[in-house]
PDB file of N, CA and C in Angstrom:
ATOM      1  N   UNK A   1     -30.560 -94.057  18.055  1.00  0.00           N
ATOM      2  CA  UNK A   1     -30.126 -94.751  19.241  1.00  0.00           C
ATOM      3  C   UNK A   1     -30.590 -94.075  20.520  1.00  0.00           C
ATOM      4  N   UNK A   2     -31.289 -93.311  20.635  1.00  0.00           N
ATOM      5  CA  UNK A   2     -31.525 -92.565  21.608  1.00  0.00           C
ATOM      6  C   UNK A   2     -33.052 -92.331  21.916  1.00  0.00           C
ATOM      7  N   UNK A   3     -33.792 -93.010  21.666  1.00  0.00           N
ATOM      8  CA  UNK A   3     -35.302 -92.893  21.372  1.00  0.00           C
ATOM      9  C   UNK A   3     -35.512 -94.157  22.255  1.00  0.00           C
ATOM     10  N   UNK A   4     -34.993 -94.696  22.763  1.00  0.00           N
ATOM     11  CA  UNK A   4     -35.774 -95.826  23.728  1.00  0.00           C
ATOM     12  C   UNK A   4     -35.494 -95.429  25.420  1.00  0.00           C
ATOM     13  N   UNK A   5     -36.122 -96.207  26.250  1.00  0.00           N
ATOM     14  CA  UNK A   5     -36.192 -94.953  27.712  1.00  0.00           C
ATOM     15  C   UNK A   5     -36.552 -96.657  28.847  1.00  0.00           C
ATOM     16  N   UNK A   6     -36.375 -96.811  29.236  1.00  0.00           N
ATOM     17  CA  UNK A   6     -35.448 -95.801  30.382  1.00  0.00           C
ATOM     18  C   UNK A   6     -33.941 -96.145  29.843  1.00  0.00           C
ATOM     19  N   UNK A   7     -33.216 -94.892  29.580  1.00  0.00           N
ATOM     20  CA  UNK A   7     -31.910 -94.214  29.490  1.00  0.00           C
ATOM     21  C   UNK A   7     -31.123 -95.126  29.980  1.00  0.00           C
ATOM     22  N   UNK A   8     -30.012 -96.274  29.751  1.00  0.00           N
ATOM     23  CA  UNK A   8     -29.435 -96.452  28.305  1.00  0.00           C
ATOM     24  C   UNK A   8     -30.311 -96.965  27.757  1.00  0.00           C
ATOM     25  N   UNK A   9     -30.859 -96.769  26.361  1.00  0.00           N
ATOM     26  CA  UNK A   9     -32.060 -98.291  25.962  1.00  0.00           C
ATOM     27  C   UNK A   9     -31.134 -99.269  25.732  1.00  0.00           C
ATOM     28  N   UNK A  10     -32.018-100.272  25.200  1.00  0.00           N
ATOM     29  CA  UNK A  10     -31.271-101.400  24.645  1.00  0.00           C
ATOM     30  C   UNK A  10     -30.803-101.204  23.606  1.00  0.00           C
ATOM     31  N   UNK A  11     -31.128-100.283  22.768  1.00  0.00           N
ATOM     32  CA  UNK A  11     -29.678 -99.806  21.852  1.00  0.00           C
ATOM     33  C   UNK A  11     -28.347 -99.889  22.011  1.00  0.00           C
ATOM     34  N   UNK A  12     -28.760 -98.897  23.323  1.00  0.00           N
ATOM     35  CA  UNK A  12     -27.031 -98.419  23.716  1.00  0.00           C
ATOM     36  C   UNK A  12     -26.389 -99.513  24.623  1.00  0.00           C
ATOM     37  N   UNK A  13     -26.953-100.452  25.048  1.00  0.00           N
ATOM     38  CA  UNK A  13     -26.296-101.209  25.828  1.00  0.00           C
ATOM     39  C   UNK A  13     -25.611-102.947  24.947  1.00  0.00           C
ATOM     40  N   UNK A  14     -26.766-103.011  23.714  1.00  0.00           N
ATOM     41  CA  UNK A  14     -26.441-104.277  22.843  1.00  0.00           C
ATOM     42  C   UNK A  14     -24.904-103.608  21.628  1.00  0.00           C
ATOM     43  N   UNK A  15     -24.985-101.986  21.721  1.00  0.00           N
ATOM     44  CA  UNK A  15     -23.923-101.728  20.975  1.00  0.00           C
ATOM     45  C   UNK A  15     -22.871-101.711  21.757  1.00  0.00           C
ATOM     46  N   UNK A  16     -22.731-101.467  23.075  1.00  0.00           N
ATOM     47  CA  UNK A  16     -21.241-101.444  23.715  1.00  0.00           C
ATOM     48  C   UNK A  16     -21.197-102.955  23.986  1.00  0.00           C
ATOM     49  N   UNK A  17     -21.994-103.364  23.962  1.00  0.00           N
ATOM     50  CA  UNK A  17     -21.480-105.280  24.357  1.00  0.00           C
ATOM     51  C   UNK A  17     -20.986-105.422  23.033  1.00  0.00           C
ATOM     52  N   UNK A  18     -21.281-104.962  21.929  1.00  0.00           N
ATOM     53  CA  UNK A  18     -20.856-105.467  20.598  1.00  0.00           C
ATOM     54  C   UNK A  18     -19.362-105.356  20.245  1.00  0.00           C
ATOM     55  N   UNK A  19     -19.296-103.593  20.751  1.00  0.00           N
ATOM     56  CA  UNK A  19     -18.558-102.736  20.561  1.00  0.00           C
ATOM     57  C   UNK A  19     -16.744-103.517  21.623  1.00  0.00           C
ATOM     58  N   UNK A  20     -17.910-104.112  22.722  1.00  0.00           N
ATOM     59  CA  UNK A  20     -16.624-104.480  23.722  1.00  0.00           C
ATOM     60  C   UNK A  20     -15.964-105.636  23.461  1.00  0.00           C
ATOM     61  N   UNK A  21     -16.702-106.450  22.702  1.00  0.00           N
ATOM     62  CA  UNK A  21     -15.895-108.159  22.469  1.00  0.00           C
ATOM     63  C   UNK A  21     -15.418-107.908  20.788  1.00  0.00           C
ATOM     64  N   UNK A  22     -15.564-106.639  20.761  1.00  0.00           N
ATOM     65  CA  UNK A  22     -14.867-106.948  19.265  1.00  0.00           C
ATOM     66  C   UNK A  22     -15.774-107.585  17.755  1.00  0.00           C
ATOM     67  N   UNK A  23     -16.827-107.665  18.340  1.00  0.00           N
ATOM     68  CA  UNK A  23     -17.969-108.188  16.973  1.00  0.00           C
ATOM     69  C   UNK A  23     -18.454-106.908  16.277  1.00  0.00           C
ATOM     70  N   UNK A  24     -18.493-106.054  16.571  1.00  0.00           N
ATOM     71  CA  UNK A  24     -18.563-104.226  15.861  1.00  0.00           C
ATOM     72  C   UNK A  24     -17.717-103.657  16.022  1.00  0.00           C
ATOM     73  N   UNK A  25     -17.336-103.187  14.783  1.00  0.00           N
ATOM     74  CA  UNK A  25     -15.949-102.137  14.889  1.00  0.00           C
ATOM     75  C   UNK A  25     -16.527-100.747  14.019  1.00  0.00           C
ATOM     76  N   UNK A  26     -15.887 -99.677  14.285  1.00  0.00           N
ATOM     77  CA  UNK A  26     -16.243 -98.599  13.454  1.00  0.00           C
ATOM     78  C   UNK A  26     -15.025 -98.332  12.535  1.00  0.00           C
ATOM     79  N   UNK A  27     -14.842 -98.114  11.729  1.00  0.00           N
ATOM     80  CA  UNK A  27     -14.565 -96.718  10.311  1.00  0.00           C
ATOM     81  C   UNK A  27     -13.975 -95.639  10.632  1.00  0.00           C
ATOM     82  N   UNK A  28     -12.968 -95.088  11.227  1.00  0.00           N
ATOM     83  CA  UNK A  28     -12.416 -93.576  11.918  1.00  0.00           C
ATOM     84  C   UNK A  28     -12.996 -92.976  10.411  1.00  0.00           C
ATOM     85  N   UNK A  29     -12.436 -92.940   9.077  1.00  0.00           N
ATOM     86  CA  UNK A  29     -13.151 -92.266   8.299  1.00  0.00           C
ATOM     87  C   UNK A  29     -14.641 -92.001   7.855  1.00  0.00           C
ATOM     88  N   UNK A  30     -15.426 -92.636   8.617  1.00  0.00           N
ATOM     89  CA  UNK A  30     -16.728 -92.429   8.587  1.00  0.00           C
ATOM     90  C   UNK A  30     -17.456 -91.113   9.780  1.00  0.00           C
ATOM     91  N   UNK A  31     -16.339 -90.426  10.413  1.00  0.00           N
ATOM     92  CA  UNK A  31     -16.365 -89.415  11.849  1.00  0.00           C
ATOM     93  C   UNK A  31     -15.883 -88.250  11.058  1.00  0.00           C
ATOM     94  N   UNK A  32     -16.797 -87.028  11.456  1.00  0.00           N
ATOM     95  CA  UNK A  32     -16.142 -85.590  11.230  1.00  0.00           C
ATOM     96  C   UNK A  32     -14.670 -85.349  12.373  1.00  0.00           C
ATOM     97  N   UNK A  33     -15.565 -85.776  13.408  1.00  0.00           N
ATOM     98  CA  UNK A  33     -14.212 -85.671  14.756  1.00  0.00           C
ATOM     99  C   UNK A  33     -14.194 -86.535  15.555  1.00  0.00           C
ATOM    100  N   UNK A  34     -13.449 -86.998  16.309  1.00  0.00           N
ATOM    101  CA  UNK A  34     -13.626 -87.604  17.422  1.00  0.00           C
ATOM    102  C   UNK A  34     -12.836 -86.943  18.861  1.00  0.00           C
ATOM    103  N   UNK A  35     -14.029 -86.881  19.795  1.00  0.00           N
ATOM    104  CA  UNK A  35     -13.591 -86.149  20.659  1.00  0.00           C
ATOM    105  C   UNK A  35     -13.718 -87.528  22.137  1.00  0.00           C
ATOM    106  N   UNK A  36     -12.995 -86.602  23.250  1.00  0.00           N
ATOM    107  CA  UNK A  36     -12.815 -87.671  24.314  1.00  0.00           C
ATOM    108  C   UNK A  36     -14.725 -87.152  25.216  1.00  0.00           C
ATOM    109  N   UNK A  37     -15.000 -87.540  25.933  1.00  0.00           N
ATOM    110  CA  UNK A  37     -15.657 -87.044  26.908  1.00  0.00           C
ATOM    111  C   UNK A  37     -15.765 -86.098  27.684  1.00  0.00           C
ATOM    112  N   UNK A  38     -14.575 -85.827  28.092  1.00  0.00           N
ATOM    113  CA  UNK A  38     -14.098 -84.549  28.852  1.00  0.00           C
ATOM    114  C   UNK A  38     -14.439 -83.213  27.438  1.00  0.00           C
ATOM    115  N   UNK A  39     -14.344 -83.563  26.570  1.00  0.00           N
ATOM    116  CA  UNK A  39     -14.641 -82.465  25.269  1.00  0.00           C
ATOM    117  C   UNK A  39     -15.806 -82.171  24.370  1.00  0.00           C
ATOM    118  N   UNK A  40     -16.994 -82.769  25.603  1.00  0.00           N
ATOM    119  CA  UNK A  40     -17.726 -83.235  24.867  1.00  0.00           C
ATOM    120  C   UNK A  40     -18.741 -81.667  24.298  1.00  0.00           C
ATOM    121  N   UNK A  41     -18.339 -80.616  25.425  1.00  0.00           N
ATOM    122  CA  UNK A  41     -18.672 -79.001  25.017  1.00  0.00           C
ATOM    123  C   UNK A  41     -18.225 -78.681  23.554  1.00  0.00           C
ATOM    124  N   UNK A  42     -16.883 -78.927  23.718  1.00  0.00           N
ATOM    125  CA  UNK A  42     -15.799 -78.788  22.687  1.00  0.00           C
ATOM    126  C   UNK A  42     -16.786 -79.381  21.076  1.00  0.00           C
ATOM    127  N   UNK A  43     -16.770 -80.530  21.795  1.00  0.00           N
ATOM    128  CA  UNK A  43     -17.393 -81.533  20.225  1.00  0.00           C
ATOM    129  C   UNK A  43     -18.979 -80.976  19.782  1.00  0.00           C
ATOM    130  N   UNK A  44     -19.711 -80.215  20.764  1.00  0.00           N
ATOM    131  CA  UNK A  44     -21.055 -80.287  20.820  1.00  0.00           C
ATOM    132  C   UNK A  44     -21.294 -77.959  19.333  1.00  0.00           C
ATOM    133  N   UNK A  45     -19.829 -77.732  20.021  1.00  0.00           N
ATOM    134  CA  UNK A  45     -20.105 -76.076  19.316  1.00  0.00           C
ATOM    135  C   UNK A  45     -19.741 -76.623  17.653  1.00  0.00           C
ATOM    136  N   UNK A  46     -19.332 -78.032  17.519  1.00  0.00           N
ATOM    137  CA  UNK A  46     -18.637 -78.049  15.968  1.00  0.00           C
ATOM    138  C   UNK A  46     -20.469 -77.787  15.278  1.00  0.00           C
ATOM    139  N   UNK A  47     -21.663 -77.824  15.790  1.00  0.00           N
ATOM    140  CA  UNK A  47     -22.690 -78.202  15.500  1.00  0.00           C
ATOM    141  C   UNK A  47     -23.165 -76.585  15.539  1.00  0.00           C
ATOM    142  N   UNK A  48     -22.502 -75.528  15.798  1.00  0.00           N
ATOM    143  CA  UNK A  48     -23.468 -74.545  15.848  1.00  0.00           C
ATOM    144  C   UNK A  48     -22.912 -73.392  15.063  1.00  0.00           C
ATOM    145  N   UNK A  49     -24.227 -72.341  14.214  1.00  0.00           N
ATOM    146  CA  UNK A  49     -23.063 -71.584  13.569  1.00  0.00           C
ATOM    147  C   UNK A  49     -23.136 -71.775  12.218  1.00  0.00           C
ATOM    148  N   UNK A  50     -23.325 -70.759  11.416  1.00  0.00           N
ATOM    149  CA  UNK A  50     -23.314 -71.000   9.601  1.00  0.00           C
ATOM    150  C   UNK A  50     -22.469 -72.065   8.882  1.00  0.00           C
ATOM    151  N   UNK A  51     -21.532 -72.117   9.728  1.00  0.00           N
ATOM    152  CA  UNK A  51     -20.395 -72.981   9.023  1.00  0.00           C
ATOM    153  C   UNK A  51     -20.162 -74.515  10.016  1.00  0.00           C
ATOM    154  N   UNK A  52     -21.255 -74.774  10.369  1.00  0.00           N
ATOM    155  CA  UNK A  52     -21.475 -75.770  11.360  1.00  0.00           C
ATOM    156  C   UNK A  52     -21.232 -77.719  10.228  1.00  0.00           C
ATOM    157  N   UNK A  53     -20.503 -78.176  11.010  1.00  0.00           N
ATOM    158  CA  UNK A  53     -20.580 -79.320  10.321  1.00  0.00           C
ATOM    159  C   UNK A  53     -21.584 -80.493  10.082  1.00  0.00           C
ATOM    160  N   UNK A  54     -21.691 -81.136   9.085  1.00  0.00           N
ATOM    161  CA  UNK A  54     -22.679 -81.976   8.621  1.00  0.00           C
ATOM    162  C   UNK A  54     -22.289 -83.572   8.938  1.00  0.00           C
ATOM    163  N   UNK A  55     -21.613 -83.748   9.577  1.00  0.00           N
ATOM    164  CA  UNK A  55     -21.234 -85.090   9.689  1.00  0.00           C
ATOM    165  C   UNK A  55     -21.497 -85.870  10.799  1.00  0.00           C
ATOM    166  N   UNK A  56     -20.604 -87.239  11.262  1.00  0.00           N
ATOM    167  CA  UNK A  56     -20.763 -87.723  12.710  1.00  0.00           C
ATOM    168  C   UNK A  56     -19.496 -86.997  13.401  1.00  0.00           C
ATOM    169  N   UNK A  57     -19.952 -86.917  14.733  1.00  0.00           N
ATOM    170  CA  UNK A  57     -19.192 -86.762  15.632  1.00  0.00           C
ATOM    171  C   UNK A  57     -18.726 -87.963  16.982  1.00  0.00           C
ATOM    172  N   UNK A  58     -17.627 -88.573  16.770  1.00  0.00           N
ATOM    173  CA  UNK A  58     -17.488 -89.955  17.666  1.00  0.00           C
ATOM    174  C   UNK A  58     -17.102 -89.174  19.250  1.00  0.00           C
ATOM    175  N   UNK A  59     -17.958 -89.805  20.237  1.00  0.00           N
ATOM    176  CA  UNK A  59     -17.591 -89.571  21.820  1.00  0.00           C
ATOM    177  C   UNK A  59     -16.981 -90.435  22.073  1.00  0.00           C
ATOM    178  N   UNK A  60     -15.729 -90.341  22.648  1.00  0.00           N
ATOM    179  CA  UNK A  60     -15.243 -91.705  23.191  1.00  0.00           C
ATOM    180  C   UNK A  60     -14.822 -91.522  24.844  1.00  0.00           C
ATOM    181  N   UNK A  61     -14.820 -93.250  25.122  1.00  0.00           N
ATOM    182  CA  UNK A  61     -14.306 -92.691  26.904  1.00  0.00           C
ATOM    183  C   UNK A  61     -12.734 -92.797  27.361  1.00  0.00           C
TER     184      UNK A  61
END
């Protein structure tokens, strides 16, 4: 989702329209964590480190 430019691509903008009327929903069990925005430092160290996690990490606003 992050490979198209200029920054949001149309990725990111056809998934929050999706995301906003309710036609895509996510899975909470499909997330290692979900962190707010303000945590997004917080959410970004679960990634660093021998014992670093392998999963998704959900940003939310």
């Amino acid at each position: 989702m992050s490979c198209s430019s200029p920054f949001p691509g149309e990725e990111w903008t056809e998934t929050a329209h999706f995301f906003a009327n309710g036609a895509l929903k996510y899975i909470p069990e499909m997330f290692h964590a979900v962190y707010g925005l303000r945590d997004v430092r917080e959410a970004f160290k679960e990634f660093e480190g021998e014992n670093s996690i392998k999963g998704r990490i959900l940003l939310t606003i």
